[in-house]
Protein backbone atom coordinates (compact mmCIF):
# COMPACT_ATOMS: atom_id res chain seq x y z
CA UNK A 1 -30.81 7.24 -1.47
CA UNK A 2 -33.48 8.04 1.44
CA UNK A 3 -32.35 8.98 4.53
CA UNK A 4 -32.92 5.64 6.08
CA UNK A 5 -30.95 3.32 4.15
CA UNK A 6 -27.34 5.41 4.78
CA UNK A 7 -28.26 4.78 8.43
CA UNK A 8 -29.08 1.75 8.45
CA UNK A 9 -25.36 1.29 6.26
CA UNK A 10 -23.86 3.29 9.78
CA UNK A 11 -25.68 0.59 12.01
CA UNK A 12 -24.23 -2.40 9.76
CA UNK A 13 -20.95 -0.65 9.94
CA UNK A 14 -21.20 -0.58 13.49
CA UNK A 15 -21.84 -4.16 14.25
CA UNK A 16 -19.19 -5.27 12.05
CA UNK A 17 -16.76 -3.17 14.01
CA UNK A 18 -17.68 -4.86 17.03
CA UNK A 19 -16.86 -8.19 15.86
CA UNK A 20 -13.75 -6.92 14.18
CA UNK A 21 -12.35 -5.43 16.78
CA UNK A 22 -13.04 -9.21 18.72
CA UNK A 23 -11.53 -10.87 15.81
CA UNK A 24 -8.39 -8.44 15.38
CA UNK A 25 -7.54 -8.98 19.14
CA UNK A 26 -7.89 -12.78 19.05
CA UNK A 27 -5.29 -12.38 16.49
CA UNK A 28 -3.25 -10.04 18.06
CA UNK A 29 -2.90 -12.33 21.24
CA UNK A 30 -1.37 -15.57 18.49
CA UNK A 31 0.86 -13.04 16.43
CA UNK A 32 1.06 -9.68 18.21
CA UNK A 33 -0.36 -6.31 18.12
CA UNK A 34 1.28 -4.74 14.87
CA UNK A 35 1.36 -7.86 13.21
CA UNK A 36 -2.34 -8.33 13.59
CA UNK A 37 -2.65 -5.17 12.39
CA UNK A 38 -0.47 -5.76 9.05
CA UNK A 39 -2.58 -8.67 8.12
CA UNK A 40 -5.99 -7.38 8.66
CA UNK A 41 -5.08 -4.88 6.03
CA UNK A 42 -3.33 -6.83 3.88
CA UNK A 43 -6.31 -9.07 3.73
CA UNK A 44 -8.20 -5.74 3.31
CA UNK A 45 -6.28 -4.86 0.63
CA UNK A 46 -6.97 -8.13 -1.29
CA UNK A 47 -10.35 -7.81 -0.64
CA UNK A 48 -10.34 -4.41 -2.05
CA UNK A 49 -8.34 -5.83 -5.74
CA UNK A 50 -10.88 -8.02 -5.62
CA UNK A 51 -13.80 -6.45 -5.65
CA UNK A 52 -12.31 -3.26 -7.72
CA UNK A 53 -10.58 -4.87 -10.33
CA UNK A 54 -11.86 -8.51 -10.46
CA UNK A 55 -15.25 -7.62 -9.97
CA UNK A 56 -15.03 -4.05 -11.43
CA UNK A 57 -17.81 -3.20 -8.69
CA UNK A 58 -15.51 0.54 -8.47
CA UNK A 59 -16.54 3.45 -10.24
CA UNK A 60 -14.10 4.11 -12.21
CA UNK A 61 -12.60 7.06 -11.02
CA UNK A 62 -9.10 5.98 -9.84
CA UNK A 63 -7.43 7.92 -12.09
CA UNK A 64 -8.37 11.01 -10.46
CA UNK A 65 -6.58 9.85 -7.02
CA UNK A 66 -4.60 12.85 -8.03
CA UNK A 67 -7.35 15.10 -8.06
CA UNK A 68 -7.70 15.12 -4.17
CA UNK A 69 -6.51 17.05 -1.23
CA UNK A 70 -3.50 15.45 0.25
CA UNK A 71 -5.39 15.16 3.91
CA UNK A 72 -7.75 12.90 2.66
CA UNK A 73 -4.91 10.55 2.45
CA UNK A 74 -4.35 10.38 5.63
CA UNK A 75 -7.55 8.14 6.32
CA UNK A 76 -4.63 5.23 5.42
CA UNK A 77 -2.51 6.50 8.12
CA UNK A 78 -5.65 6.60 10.73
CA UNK A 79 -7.11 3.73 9.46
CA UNK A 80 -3.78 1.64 10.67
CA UNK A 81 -3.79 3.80 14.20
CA UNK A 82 -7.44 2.49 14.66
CA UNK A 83 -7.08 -0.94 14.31
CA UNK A 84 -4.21 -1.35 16.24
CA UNK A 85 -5.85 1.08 19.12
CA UNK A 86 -8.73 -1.00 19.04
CA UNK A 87 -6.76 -4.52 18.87
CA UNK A 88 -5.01 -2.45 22.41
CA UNK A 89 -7.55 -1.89 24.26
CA UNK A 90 -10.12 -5.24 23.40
CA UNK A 91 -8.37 -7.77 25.78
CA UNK A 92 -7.96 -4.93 28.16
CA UNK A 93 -10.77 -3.63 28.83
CA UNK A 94 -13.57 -5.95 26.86
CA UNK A 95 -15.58 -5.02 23.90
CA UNK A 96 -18.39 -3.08 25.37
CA UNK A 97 -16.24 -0.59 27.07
CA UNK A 98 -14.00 -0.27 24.52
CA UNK A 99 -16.70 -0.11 21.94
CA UNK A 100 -18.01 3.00 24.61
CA UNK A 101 -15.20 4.83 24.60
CA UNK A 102 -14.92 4.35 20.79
CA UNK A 103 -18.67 5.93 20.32
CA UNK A 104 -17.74 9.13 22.67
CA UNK A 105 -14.75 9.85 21.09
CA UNK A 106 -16.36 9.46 17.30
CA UNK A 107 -19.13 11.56 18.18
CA UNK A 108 -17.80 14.02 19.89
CA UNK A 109 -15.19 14.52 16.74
CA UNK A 110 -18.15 13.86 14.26
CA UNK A 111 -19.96 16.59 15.71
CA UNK A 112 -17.10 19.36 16.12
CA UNK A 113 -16.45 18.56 11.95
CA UNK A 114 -19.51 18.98 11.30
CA UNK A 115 -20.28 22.26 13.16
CA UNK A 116 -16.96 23.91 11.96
CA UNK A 117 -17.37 22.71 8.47
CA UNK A 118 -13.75 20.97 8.91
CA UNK A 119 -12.19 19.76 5.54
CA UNK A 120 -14.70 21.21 3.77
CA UNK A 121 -17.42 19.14 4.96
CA UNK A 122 -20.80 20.57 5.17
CA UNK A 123 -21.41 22.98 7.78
CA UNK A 124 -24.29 21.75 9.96
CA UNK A 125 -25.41 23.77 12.81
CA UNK A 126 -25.14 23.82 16.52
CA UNK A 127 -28.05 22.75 18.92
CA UNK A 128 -28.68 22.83 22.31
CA UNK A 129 -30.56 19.52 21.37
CA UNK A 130 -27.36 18.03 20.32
CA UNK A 131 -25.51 18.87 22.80
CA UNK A 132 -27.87 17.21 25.59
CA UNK A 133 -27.44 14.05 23.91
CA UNK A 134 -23.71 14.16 24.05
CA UNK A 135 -24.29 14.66 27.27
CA UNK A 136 -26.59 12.41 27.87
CA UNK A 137 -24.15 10.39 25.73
CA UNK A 138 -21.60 10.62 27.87
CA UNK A 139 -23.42 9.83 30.71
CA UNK A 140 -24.67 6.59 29.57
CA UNK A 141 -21.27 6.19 28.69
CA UNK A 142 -20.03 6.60 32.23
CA UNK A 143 -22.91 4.06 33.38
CA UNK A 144 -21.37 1.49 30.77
CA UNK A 145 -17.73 1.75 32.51
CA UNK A 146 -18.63 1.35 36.08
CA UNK A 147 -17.46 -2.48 37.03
């Protein structure tokens, strides 16, 4: 794969996490927050079945689940805290803001992984570059929560 098409998969990725974080809190508000939070991923989880075993779209490697390290198990665990973060803070504070804080936090974490290396990710140098557009970042950020 170039180097275009995994971005443009981030961008898609993006968008659809706007809208799901709409559509998780309009469900919160009928059924509550952790409830919401229980079905999204149960429907995930069918989803998933579906497309691994119905389908057989997977790659065939499940077997080898117990092949990896026992932190990268903990995307499950995460994975519930986001949703239900995200479902929290929607109706609060609307989607754009929330969505802003979201981006600051990711990339700030996305870049301190990737300059340490952490879980044996690749180890991709520091910049000066990088940095003033986390800070620039962050200030656009801090234009984006002004009411």
């Amino acid at each position: 794969m170039n180097f275009f098409l995994p971005l443009l998969f981030a961008l898609i990725a993006g968008i659809a996490m706007a809208f799901q974080g709409t559509l998780n809190s309009i469900l919160a508000k009928i059924v509550g927050l952790l409830e919401a939070t229980f079905i999204v991923h149960i429907i995930g989880v069918v989803v998933v079945c579906i497309a691994l075993f119905g389908l057989r779209l997977g790659e065939g490697n499940l077997s080898k689940m117990s092949q990896a390290p026992w932190y990268s198990y903990l995307g499950g665990i995460i994975s519930v805290l986001i949703i239900y973060f995200v479902v929290a803070s929607i109706p609060k504070v609307g989607v754009a803001n929330a969505t802003t804080a979201i981006i600051v936090g990711q990339l700030t974490t996305a870049m301190i992984i990737d300059c340490i290396g952490l879980f044996g990710m690749e180890k991709l140098s520091f910049t000066w570059i990088k940095a003033a557009g986390m800070i620039l970042l962050v200030a656009g950020a801090r234009l984006m929560l002004i009411r």
